[in-house]
N, C-alpha and C. Protein backbone atom coordinates (compact mmCIF):
# COMPACT_ATOMS: atom_id res chain seq x y z
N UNK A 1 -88.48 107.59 -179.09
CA UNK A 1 -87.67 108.76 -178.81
C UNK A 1 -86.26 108.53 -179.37
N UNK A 2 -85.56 109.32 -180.38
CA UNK A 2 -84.40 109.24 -180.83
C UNK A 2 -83.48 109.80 -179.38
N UNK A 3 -82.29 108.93 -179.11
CA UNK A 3 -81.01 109.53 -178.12
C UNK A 3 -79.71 109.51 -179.41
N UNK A 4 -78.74 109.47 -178.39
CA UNK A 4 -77.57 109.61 -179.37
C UNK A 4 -77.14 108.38 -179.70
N UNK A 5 -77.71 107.46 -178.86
CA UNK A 5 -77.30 105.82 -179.24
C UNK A 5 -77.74 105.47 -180.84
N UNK A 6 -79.11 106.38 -181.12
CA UNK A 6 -79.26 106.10 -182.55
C UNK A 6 -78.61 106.88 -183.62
N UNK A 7 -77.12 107.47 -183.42
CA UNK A 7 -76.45 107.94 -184.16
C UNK A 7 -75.06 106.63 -184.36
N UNK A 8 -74.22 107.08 -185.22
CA UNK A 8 -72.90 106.36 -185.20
C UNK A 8 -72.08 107.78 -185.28
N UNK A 9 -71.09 107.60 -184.65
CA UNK A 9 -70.13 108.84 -184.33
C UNK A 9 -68.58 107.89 -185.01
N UNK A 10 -68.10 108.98 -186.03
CA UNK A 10 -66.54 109.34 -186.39
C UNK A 10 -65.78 110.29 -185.92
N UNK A 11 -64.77 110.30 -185.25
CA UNK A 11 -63.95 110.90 -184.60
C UNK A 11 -63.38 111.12 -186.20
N UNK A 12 -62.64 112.63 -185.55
CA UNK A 12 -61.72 113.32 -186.95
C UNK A 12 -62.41 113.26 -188.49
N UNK A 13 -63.74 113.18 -188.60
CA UNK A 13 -64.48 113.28 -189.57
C UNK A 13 -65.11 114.93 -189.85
N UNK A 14 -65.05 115.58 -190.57
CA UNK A 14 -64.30 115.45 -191.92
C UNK A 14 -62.97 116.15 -191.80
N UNK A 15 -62.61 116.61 -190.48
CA UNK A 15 -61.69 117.39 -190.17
C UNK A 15 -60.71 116.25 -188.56
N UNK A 16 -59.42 116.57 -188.43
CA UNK A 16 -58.98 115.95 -187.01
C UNK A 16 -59.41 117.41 -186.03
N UNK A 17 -60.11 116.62 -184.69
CA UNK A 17 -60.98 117.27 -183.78
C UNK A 17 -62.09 117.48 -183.82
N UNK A 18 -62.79 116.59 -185.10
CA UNK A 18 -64.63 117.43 -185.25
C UNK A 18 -65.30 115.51 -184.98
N UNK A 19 -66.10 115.49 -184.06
CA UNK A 19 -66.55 114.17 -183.84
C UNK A 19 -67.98 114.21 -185.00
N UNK A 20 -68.26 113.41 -185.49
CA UNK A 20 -69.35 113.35 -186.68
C UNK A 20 -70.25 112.80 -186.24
N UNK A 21 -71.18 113.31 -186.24
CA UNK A 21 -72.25 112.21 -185.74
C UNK A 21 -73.65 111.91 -186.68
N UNK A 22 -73.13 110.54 -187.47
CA UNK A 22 -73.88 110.20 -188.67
C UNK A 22 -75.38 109.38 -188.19
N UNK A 23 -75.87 110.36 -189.25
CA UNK A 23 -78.02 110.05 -189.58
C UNK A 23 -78.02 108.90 -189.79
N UNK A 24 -77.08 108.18 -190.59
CA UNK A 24 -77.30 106.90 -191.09
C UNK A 24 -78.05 105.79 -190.73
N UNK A 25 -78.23 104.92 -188.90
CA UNK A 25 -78.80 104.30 -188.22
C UNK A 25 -80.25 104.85 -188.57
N UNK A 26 -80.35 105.97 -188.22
CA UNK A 26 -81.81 106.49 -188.36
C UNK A 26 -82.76 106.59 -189.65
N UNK A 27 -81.76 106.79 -190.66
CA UNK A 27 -82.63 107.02 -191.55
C UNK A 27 -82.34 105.13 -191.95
N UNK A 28 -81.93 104.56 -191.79
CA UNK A 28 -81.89 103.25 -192.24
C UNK A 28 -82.79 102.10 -191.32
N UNK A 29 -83.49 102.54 -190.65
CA UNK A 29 -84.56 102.36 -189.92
C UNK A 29 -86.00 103.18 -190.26
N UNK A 30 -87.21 102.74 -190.54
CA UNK A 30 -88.33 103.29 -190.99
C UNK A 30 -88.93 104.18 -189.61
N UNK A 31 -88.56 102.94 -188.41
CA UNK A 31 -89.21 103.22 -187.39
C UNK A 31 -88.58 104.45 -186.42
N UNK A 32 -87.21 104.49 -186.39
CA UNK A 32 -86.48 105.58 -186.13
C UNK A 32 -86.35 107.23 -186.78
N UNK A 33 -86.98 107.03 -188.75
CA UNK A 33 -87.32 108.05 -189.00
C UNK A 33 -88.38 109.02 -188.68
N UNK A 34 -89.20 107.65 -189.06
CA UNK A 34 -90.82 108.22 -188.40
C UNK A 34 -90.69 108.82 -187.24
N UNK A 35 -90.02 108.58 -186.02
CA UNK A 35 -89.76 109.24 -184.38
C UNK A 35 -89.25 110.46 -184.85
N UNK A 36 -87.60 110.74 -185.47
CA UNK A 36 -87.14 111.61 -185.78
C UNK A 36 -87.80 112.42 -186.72
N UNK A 37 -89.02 112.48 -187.33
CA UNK A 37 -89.70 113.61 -188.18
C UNK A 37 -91.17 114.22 -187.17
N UNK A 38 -90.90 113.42 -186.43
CA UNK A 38 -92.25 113.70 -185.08
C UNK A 38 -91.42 114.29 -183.99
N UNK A 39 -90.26 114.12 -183.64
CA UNK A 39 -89.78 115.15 -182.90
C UNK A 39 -89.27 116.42 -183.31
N UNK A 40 -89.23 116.58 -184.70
CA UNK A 40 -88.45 117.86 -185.35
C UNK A 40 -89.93 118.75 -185.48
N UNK A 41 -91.27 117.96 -185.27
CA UNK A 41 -92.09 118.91 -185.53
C UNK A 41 -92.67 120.40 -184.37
N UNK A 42 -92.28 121.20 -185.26
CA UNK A 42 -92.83 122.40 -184.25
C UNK A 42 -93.99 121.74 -183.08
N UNK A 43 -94.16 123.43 -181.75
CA UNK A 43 -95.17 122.76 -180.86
C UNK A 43 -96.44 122.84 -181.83
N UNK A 44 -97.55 122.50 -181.25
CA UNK A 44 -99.03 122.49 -181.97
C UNK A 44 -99.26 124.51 -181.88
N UNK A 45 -98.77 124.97 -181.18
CA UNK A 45 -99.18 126.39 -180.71
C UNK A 45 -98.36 127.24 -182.40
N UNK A 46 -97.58 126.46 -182.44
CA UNK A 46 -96.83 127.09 -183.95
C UNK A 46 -97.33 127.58 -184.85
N UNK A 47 -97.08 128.61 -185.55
CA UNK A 47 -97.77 128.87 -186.75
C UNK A 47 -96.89 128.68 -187.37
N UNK A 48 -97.07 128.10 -188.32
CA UNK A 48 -96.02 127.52 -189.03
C UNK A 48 -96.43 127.89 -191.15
N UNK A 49 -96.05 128.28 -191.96
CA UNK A 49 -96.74 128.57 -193.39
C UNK A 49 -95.44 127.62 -194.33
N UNK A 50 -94.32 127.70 -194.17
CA UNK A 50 -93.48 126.54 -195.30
C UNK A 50 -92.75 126.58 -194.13
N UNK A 51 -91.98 125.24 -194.88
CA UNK A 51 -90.87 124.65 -193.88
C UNK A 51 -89.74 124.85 -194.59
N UNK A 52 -88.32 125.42 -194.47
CA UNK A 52 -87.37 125.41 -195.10
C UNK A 52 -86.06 124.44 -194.77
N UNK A 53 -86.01 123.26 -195.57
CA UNK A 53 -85.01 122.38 -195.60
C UNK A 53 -82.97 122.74 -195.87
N UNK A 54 -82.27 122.75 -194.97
CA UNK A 54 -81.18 122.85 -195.33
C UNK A 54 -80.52 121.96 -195.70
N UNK A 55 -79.17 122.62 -196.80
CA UNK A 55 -78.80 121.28 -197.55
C UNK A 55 -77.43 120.77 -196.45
N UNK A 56 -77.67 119.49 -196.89
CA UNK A 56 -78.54 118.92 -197.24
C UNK A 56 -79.21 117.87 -196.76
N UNK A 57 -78.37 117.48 -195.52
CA UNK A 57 -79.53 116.47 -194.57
C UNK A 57 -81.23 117.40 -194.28
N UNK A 58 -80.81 118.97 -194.31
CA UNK A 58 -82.10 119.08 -193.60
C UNK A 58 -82.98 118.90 -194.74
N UNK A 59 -82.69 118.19 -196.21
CA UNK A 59 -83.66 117.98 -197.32
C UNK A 59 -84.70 117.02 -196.92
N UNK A 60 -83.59 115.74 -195.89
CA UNK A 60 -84.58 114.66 -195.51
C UNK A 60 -85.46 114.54 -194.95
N UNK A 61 -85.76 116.08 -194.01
CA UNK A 61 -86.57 115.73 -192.73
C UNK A 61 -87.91 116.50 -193.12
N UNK A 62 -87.22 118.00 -193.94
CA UNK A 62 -87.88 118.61 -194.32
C UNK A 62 -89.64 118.81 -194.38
N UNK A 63 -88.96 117.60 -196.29
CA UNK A 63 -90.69 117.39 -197.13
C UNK A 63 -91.67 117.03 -195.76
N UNK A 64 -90.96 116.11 -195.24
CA UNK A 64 -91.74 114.82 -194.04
C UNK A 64 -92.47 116.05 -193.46
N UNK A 65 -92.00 116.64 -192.61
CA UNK A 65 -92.51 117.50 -191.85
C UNK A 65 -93.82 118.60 -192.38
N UNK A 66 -93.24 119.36 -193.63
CA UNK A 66 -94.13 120.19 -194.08
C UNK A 66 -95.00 119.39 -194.56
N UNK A 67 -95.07 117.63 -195.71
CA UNK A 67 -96.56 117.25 -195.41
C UNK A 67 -97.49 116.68 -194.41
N UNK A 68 -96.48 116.55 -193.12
CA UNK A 68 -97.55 116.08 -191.87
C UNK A 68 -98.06 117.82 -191.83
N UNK A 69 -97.30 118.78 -192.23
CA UNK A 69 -97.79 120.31 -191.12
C UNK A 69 -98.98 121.00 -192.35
N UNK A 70 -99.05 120.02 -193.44
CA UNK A 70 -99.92 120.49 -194.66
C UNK A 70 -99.06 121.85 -195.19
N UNK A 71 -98.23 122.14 -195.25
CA UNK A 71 -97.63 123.19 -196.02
C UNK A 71 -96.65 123.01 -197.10
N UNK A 72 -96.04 123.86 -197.49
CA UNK A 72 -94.90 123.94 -198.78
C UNK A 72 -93.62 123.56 -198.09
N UNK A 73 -92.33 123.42 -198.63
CA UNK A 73 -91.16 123.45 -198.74
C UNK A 73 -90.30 124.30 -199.52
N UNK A 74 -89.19 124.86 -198.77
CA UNK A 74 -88.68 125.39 -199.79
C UNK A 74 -86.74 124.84 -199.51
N UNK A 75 -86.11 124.80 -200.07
CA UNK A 75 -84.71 124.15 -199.74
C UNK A 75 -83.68 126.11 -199.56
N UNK A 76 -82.72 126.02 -199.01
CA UNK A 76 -81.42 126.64 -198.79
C UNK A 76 -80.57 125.67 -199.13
N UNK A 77 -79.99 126.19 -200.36
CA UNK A 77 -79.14 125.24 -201.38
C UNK A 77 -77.55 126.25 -200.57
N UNK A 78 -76.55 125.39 -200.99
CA UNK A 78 -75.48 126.07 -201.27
C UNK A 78 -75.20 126.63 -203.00
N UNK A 79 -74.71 128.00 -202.72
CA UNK A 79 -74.52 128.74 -203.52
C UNK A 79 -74.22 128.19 -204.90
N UNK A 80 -74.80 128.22 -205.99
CA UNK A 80 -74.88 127.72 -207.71
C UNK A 80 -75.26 126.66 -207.81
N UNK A 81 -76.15 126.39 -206.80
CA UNK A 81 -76.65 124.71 -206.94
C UNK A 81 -78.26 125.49 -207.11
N UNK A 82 -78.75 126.28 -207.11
CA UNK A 82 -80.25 127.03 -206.98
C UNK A 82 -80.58 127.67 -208.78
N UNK A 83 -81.00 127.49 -209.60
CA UNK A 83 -81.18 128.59 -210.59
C UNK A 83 -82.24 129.45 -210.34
N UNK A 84 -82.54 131.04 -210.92
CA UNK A 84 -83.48 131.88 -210.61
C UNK A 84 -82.89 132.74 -210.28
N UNK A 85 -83.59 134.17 -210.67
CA UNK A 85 -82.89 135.50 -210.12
C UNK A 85 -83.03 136.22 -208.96
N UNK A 86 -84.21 135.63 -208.20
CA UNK A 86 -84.77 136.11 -206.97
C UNK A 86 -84.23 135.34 -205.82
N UNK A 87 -82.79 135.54 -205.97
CA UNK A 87 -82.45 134.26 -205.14
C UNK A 87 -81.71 135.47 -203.85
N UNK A 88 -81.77 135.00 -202.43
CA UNK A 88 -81.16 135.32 -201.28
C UNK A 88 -80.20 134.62 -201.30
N UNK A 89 -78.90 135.42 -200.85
CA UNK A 89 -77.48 135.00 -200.28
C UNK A 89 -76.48 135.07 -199.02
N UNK A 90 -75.99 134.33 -198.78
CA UNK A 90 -75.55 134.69 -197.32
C UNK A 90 -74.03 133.67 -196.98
N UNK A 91 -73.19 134.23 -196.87
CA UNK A 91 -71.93 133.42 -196.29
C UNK A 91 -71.78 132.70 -195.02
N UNK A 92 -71.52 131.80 -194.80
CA UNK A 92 -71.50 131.16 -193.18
C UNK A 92 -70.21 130.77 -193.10
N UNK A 93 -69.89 130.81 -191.65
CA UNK A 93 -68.58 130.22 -191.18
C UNK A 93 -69.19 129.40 -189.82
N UNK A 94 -68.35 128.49 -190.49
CA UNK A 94 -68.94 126.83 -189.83
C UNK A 94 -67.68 126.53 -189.20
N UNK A 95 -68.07 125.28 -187.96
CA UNK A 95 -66.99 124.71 -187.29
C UNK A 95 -66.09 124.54 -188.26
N UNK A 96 -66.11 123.80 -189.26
CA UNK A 96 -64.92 123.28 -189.62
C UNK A 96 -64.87 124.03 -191.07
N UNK A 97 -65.32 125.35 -191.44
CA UNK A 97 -65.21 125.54 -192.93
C UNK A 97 -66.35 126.55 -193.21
N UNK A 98 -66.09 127.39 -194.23
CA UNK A 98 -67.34 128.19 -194.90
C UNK A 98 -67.82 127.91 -196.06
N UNK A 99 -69.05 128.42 -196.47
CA UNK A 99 -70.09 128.13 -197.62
C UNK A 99 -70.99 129.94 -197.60
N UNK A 100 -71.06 129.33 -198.92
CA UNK A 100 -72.20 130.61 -199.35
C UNK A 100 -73.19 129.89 -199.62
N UNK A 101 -74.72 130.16 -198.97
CA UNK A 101 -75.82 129.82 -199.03
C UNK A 101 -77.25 130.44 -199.88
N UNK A 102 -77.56 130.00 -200.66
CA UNK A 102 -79.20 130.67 -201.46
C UNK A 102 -80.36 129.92 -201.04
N UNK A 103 -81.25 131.09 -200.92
CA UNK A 103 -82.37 130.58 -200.58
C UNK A 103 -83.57 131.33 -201.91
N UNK A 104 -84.96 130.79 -202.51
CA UNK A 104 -85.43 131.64 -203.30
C UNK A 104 -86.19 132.51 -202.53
N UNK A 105 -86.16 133.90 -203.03
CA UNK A 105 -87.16 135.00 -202.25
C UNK A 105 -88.53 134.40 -202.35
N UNK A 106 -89.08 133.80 -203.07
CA UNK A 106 -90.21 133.67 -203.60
C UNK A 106 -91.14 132.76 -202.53
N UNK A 107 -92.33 133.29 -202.37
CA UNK A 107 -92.68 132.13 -200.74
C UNK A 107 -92.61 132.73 -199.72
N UNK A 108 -91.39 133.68 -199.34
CA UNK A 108 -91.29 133.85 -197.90
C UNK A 108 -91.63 134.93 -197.18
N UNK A 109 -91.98 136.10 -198.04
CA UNK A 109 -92.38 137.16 -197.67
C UNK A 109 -93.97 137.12 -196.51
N UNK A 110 -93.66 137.43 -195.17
CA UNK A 110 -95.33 137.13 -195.00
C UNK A 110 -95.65 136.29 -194.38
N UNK A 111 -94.65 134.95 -194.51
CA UNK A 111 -94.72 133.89 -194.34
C UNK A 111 -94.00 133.70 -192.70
N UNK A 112 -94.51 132.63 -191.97
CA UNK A 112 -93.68 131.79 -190.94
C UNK A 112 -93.16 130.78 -190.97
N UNK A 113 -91.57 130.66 -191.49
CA UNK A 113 -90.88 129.42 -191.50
C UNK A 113 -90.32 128.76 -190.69
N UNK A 114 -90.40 127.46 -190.94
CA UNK A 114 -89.69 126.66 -189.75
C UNK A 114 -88.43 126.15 -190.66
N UNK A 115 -87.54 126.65 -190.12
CA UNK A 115 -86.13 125.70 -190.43
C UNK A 115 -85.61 124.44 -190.00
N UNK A 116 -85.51 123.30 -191.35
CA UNK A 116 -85.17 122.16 -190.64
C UNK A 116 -83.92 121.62 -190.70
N UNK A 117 -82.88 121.26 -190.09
CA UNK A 117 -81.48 120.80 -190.16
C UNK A 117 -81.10 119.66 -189.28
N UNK A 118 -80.06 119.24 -189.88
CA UNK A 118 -79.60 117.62 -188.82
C UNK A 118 -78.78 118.40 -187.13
N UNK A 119 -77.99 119.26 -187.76
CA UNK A 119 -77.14 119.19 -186.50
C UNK A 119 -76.75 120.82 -186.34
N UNK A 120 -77.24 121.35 -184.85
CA UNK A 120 -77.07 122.68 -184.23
C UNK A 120 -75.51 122.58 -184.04
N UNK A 121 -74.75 123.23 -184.26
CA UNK A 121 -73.32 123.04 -183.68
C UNK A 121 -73.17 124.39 -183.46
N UNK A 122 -72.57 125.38 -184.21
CA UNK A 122 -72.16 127.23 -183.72
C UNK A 122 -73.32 127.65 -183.85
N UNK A 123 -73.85 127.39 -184.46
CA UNK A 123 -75.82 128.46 -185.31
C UNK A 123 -75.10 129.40 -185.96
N UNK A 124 -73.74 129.38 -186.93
CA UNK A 124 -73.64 130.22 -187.82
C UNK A 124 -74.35 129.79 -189.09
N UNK A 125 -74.18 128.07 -189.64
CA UNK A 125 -75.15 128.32 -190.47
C UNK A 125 -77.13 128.90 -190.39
N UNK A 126 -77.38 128.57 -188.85
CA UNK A 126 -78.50 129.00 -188.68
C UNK A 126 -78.96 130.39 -188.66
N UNK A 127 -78.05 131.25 -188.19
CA UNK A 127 -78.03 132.29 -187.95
C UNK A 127 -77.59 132.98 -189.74
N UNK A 128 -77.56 132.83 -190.52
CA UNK A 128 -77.10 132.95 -191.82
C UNK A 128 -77.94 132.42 -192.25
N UNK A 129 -79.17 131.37 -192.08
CA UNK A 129 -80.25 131.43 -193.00
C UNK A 129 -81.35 132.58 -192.39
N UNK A 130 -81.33 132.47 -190.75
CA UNK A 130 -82.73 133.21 -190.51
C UNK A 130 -82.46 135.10 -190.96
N UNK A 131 -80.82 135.39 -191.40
CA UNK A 131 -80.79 136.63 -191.79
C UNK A 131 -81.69 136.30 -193.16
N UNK A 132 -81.16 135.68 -193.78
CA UNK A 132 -81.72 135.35 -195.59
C UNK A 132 -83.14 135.61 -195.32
N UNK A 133 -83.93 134.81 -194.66
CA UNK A 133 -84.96 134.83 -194.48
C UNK A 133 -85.75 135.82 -194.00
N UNK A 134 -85.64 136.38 -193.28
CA UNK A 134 -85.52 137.91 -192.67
C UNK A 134 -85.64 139.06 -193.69
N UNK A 135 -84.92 138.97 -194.62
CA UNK A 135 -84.55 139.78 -195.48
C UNK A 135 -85.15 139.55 -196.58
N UNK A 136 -85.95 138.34 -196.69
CA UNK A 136 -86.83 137.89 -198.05
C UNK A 136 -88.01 138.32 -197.33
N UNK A 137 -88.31 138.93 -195.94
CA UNK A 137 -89.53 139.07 -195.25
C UNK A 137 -90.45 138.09 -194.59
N UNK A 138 -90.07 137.36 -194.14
CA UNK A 138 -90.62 136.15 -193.20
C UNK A 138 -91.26 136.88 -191.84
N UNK A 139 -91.86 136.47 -192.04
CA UNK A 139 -93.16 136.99 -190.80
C UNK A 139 -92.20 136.61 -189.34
N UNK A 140 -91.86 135.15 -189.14
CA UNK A 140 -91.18 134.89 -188.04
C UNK A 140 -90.29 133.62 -189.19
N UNK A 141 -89.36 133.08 -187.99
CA UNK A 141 -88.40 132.16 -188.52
C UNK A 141 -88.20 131.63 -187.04
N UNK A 142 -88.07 129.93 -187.21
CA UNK A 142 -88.30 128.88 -185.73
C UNK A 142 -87.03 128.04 -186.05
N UNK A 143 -86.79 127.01 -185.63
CA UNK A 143 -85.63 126.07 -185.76
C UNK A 143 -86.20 124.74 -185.52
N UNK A 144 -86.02 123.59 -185.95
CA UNK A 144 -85.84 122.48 -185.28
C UNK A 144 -84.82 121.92 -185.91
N UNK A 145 -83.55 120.98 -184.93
CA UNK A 145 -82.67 120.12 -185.09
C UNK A 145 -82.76 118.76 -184.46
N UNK A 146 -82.03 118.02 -185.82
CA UNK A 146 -82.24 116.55 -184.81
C UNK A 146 -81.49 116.51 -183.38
N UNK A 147 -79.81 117.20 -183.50
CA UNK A 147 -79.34 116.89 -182.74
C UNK A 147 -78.73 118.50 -182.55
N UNK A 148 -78.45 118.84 -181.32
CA UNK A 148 -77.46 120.35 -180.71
C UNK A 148 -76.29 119.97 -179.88
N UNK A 149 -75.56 120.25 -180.46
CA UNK A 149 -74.23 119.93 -179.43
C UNK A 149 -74.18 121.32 -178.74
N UNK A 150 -74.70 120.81 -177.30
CA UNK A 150 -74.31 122.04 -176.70
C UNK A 150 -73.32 122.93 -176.34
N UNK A 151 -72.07 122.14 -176.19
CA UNK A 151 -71.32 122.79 -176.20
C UNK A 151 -70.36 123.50 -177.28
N UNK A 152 -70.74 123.78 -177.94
CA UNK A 152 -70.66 124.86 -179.33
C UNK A 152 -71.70 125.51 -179.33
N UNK A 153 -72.55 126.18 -177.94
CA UNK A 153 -73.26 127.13 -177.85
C UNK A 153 -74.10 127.87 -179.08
N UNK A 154 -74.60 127.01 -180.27
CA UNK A 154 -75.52 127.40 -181.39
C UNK A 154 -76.78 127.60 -180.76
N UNK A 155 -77.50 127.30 -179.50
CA UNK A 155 -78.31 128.02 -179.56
C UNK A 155 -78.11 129.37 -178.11
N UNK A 156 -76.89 129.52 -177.78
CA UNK A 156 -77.07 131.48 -177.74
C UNK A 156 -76.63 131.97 -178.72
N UNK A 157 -76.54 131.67 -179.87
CA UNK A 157 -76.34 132.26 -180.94
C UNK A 157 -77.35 132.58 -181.72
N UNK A 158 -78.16 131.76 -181.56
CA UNK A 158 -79.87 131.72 -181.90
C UNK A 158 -80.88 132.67 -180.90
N UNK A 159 -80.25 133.18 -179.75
CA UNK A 159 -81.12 133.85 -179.19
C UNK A 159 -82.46 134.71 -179.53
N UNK A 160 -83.66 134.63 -179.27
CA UNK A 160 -84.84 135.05 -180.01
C UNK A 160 -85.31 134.31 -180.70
N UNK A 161 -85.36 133.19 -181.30
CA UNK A 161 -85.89 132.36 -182.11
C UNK A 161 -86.44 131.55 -181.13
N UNK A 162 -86.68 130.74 -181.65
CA UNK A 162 -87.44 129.31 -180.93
C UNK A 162 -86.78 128.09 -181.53
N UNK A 163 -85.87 127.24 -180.88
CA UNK A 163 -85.01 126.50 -180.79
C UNK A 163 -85.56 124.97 -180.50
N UNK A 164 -86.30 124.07 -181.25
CA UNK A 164 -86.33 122.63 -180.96
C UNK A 164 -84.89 121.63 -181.34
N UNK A 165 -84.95 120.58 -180.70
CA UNK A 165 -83.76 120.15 -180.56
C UNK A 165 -84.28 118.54 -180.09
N UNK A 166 -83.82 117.55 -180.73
CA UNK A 166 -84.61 116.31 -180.55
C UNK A 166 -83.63 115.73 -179.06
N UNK A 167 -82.32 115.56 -180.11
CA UNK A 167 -81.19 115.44 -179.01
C UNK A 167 -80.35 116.20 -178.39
N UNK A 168 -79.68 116.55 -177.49
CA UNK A 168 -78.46 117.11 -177.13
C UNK A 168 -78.21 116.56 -176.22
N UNK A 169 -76.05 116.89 -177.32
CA UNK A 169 -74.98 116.46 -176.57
C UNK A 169 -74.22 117.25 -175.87
């Protein structure tokens, strides 16, 4: 079972007032990843069709997940890092900063994605992919995070979705 002991935390990282709380321990452990890609996985009741990785920790957990769940991947790049014309866009405002986000239309129409990311903090970036997604036609759209800081309330911001969460602080 991953806790928060298997994180390392920076105070004033990348901003003064934002505590960081780095993957590093975990992914530098085989045995700690393996836990952390088994707790990010949806319930068994899930229907689940691709998994969509955010950039860019949620790249790591991603693949893992969609080949234990036998499905595709698809990534949510930040904006001009994606080539293709069928691309979805969406602006987020994040604790500490904004980004414009692409995702490709292609895949999702129809489809039930699970979104994978390191860390729940506002759910504006979450809430800014499941519009993208939404809007490329996704049948449903789910969440799992390694970690939710609860108190930055990202998941009532998420309300209606389905919210996994390995840790919370």
């Amino acid at each position: 079972m991953i806790t928060i002991d298997d994180f390392d935390t920076f105070p004033d990282f990348p901003i003064e007032g934002i505590l960081f709380y780095d993957i590093a321990p975990i992914l530098a452990s085989p045995d700690r990843f393996r836990e952390a890609c088994i707790q990010l996985m949806p319930p068994p009741d899930a229907e689940v069709d691709v998994v969509a990785g955010i950039d860019a920790r949620g790249f790591i957990f991603a693949p893992v997940v969609a080949q234990t769940l036998g499905v595709g991947m698809t990534m949510v790049r930040k904006k001009g890092k994606m080539p293709g014309v069928d691309l979805l866009e969406s602006g987020v405002e994040m604790e500490y900063g904004s980004a414009d986000l692409t995702v490709s239309a292609g895949g999702i129409e129809g489809r039930h994605v699970l979104v994978i990311d390191d860390v729940l903090a506002t759910g504006g970036t979450a809430c800014a992919v499941a519009e993208m997604l939404e809007r490329g036609g996704a049948a449903s759209v789910r969440f799992s995070f390694l970690m939710e800081i609860e108190g930055l309330e990202g998941r009532a911001a998420l309300e209606g979705y389905s919210v996994v969460s390995a840790v919370i602080v």
